[in-house]
PDB file of N, CA and C in Angstrom:
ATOM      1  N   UNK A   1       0.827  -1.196   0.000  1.00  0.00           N
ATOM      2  CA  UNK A   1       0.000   0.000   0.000  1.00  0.00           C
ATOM      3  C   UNK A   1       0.868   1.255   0.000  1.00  0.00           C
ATOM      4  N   UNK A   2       1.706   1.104   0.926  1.00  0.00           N
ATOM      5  CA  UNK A   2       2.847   2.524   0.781  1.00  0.00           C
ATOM      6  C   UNK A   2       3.432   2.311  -0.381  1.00  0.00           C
ATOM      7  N   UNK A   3       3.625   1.941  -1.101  1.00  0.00           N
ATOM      8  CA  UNK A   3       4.517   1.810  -2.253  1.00  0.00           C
ATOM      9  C   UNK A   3       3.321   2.286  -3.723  1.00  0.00           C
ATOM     10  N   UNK A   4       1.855   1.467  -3.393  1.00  0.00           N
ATOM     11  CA  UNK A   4       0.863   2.026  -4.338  1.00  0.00           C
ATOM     12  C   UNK A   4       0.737   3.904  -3.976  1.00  0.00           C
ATOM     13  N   UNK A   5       0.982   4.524  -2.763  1.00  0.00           N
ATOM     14  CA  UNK A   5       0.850   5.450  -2.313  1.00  0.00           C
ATOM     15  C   UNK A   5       1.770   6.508  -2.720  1.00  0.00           C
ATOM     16  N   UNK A   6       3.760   6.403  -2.482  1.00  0.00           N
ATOM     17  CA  UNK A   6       4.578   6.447  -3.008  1.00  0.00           C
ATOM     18  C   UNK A   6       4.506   7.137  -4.505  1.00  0.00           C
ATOM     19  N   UNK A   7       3.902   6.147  -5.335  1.00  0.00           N
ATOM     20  CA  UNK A   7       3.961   5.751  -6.830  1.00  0.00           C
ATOM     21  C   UNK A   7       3.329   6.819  -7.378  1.00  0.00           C
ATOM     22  N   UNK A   8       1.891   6.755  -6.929  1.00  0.00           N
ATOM     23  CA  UNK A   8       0.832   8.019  -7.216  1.00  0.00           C
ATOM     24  C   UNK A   8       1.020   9.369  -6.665  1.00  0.00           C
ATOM     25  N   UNK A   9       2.202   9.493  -5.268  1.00  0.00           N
ATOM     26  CA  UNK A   9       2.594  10.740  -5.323  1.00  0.00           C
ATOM     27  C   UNK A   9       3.917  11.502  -6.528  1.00  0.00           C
ATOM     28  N   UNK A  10       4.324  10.277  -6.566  1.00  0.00           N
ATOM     29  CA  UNK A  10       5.288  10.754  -7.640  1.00  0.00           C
ATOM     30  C   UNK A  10       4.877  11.222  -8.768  1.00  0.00           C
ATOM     31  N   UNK A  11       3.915  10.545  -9.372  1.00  0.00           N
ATOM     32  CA  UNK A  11       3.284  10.867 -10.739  1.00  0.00           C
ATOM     33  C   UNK A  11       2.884  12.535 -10.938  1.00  0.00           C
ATOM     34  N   UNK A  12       1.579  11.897  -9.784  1.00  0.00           N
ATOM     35  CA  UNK A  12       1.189  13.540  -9.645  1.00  0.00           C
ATOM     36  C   UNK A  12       1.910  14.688  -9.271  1.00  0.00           C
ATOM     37  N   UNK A  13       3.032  14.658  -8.991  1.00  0.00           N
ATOM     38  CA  UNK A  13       4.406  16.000  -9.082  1.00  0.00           C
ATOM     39  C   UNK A  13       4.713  16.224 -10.555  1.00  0.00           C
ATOM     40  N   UNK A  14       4.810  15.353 -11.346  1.00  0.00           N
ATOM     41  CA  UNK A  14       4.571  15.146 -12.589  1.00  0.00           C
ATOM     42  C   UNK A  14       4.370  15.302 -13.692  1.00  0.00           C
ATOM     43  N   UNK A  15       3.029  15.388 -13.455  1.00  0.00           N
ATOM     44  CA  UNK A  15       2.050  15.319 -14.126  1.00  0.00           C
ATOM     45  C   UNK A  15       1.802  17.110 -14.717  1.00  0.00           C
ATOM     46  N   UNK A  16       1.630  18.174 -14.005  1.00  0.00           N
ATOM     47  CA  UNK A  16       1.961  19.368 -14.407  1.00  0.00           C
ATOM     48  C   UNK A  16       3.068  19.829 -15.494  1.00  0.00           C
ATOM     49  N   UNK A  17       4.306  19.110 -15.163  1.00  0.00           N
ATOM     50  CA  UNK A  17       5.552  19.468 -16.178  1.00  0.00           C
ATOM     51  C   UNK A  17       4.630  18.830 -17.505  1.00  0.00           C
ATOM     52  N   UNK A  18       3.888  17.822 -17.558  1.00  0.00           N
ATOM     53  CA  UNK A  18       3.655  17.114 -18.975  1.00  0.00           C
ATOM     54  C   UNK A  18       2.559  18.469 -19.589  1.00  0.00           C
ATOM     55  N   UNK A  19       1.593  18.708 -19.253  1.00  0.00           N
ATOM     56  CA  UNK A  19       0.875  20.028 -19.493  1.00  0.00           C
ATOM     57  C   UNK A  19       1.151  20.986 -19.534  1.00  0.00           C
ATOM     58  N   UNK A  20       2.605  21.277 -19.325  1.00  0.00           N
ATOM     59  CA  UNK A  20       2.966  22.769 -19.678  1.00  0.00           C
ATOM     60  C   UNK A  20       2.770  23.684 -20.712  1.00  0.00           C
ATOM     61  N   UNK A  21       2.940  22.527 -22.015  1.00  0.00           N
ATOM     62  CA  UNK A  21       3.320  23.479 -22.982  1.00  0.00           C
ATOM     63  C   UNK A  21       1.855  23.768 -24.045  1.00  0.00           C
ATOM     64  N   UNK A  22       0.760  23.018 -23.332  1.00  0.00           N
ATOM     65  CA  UNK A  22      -0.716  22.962 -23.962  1.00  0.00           C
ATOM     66  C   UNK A  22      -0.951  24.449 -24.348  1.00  0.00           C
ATOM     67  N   UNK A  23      -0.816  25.395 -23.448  1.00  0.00           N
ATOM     68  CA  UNK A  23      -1.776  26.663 -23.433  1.00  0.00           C
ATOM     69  C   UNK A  23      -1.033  27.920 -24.271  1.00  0.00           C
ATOM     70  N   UNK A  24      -0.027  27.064 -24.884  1.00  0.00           N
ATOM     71  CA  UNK A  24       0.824  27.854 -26.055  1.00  0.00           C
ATOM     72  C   UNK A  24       0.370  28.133 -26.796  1.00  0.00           C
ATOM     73  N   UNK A  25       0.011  28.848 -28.051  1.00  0.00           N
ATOM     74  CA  UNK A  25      -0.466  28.794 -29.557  1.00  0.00           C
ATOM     75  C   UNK A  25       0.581  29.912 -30.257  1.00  0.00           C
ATOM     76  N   UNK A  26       0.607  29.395 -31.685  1.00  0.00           N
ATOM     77  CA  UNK A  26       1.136  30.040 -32.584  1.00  0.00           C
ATOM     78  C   UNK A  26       0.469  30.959 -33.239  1.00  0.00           C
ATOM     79  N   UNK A  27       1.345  32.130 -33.559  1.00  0.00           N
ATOM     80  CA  UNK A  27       0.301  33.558 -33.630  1.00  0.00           C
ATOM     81  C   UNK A  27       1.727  34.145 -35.120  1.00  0.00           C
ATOM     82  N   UNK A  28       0.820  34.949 -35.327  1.00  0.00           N
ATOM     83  CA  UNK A  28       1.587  36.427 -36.074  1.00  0.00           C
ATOM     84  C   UNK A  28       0.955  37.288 -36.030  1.00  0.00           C
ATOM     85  N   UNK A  29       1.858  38.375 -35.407  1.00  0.00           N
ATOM     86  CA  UNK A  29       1.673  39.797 -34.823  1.00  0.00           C
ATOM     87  C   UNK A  29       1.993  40.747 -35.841  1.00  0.00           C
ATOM     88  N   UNK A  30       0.889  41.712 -36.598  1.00  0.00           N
ATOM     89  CA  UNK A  30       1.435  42.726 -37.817  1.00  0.00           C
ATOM     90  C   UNK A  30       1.057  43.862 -37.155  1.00  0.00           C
ATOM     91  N   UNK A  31       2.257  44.803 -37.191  1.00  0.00           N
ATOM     92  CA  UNK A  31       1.881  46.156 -36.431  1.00  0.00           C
ATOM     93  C   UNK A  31       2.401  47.463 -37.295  1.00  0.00           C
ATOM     94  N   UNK A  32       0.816  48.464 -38.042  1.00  0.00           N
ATOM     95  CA  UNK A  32       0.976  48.886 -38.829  1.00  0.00           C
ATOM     96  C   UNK A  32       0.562  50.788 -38.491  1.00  0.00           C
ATOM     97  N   UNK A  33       1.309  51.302 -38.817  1.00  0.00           N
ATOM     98  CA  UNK A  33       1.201  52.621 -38.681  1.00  0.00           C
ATOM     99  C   UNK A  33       1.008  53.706 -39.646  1.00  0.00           C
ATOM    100  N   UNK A  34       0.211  54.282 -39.783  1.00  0.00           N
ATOM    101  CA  UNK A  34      -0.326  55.361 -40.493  1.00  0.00           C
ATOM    102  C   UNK A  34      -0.114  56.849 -40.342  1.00  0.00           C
ATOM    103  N   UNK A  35       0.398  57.367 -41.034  1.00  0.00           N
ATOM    104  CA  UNK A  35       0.875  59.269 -40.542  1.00  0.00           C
ATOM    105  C   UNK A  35       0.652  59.740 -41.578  1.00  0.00           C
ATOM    106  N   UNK A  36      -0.567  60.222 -40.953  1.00  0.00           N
ATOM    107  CA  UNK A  36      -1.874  61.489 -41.428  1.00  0.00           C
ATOM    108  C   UNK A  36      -1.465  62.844 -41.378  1.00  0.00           C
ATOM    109  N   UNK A  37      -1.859  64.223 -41.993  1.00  0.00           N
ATOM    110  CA  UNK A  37      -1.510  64.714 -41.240  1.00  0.00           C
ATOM    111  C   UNK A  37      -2.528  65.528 -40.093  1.00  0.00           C
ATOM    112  N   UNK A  38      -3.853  65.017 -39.871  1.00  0.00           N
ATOM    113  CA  UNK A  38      -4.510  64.995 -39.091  1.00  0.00           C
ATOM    114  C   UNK A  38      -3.895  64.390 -37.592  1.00  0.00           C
ATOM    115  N   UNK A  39      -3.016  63.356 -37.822  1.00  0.00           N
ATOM    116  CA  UNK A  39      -2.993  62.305 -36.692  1.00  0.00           C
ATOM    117  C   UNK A  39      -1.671  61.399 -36.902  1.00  0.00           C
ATOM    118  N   UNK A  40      -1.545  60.143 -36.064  1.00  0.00           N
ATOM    119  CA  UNK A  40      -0.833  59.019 -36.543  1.00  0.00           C
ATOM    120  C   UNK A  40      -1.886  57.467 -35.881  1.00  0.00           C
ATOM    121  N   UNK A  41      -2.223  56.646 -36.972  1.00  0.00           N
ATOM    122  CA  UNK A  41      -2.893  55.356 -36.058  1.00  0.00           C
ATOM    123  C   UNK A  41      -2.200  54.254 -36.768  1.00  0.00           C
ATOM    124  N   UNK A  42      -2.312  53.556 -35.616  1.00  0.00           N
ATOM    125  CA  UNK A  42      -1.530  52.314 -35.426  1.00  0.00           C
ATOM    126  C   UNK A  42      -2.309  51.237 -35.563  1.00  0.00           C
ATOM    127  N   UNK A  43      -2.360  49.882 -36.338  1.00  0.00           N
ATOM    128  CA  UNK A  43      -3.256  49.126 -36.181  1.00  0.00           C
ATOM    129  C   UNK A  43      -2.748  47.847 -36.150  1.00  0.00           C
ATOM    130  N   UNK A  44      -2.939  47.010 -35.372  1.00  0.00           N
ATOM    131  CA  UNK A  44      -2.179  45.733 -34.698  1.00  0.00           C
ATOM    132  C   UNK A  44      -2.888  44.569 -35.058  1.00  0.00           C
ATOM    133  N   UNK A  45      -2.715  43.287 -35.660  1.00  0.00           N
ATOM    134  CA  UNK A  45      -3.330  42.379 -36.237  1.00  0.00           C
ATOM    135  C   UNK A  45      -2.622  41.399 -35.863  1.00  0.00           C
ATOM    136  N   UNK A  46      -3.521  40.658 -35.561  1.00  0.00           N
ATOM    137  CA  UNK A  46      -3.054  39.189 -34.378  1.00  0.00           C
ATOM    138  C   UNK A  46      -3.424  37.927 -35.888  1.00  0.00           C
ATOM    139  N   UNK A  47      -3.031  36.842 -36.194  1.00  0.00           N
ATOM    140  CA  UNK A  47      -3.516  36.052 -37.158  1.00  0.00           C
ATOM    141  C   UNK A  47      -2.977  34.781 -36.039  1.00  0.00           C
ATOM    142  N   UNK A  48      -3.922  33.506 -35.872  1.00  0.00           N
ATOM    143  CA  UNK A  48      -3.790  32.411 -35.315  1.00  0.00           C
ATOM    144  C   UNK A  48      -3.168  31.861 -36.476  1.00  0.00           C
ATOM    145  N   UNK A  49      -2.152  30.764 -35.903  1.00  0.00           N
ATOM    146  CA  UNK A  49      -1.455  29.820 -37.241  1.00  0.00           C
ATOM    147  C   UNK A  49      -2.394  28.588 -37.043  1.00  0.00           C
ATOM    148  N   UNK A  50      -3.186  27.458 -37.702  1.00  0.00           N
ATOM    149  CA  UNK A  50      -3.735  26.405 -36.843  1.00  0.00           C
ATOM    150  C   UNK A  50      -3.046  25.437 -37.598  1.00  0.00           C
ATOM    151  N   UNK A  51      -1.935  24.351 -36.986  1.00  0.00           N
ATOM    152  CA  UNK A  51      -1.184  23.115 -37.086  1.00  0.00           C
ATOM    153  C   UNK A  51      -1.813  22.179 -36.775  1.00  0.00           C
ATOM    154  N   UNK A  52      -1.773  20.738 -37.809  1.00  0.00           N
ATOM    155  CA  UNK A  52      -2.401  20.181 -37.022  1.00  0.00           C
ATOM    156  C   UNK A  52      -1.840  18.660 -37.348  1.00  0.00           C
ATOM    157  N   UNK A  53      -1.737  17.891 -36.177  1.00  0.00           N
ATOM    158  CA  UNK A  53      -0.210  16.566 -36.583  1.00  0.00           C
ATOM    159  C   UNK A  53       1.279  17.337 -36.298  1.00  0.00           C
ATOM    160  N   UNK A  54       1.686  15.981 -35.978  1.00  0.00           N
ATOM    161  CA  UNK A  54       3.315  16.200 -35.442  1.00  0.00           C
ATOM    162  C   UNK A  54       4.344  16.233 -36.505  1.00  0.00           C
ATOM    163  N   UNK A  55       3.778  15.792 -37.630  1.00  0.00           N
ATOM    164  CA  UNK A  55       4.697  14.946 -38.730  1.00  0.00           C
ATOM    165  C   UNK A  55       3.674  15.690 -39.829  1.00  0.00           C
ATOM    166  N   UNK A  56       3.542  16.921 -40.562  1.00  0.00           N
ATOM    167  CA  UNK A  56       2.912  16.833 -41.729  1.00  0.00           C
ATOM    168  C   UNK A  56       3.208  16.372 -43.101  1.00  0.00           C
ATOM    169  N   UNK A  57       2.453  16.085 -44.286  1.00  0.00           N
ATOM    170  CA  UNK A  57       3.292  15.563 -45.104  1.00  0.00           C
ATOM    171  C   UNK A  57       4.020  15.937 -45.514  1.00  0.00           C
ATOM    172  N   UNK A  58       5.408  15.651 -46.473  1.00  0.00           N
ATOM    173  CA  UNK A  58       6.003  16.617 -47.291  1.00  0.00           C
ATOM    174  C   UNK A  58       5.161  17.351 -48.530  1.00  0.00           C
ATOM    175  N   UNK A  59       5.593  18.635 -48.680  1.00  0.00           N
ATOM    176  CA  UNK A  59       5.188  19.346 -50.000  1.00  0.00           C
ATOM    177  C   UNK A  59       5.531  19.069 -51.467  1.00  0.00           C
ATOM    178  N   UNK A  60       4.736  18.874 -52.373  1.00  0.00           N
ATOM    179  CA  UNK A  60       5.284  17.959 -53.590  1.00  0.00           C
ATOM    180  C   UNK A  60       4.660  16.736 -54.270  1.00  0.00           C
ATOM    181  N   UNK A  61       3.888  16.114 -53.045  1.00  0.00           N
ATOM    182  CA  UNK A  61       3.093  15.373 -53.384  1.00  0.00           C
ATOM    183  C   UNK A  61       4.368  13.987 -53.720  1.00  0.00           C
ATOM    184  N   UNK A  62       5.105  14.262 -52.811  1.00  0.00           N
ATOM    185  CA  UNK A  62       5.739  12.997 -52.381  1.00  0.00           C
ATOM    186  C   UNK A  62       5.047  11.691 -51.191  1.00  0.00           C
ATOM    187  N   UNK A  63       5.409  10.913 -51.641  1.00  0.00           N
ATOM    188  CA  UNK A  63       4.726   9.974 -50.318  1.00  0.00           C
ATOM    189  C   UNK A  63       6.190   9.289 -49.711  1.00  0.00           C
ATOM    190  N   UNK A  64       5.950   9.174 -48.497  1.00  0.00           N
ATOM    191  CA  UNK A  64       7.076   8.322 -47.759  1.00  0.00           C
ATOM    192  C   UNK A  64       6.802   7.060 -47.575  1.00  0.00           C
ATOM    193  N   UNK A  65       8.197   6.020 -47.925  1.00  0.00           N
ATOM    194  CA  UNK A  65       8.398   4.858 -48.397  1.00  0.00           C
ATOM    195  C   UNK A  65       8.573   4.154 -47.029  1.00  0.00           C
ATOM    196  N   UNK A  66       8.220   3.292 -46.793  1.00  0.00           N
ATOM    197  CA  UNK A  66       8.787   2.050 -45.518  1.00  0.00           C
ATOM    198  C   UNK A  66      10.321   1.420 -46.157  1.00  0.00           C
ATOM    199  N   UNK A  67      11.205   1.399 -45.038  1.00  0.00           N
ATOM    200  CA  UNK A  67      11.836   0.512 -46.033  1.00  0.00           C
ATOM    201  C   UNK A  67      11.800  -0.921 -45.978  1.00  0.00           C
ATOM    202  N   UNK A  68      12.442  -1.585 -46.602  1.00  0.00           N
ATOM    203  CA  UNK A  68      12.410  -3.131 -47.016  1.00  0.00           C
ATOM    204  C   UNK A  68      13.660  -3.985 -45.703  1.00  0.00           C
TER     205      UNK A  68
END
């Protein structure tokens, strides 16, 4: 039982480092300025990148071979 006890405290110390990097996302930031001669405005544009897979295919319309 101490050892089932042990086991599950360890994990759960853990277990946080594995979720770290979830609440990341990939962005591009365009920051654009205008000089009027009324004024100067600035206008800031956020664009989400959305990835999706670890491994995408190659470009080309190549396929990858197993080897023999």
């Amino acid at each position: 039982m101490k050892r089932f006890l042990t086991t599950a405290l360890i994990l759960g110390s853990f277990a946080p480092f594995g979720l770290l990097g979830c609440g990341e996302e990939s962005k591009v930031q365009t920051e654009t300025t205008v000089k009027t001669p009324e004024g100067e405005t600035t206008r800031t544009d956020t664009t989400k990148i959305d990835s999706k897979g670890d491994n995408p295919p190659p470009v080309g319309g190549e396929t990858a071979t197993t080897p023999k």
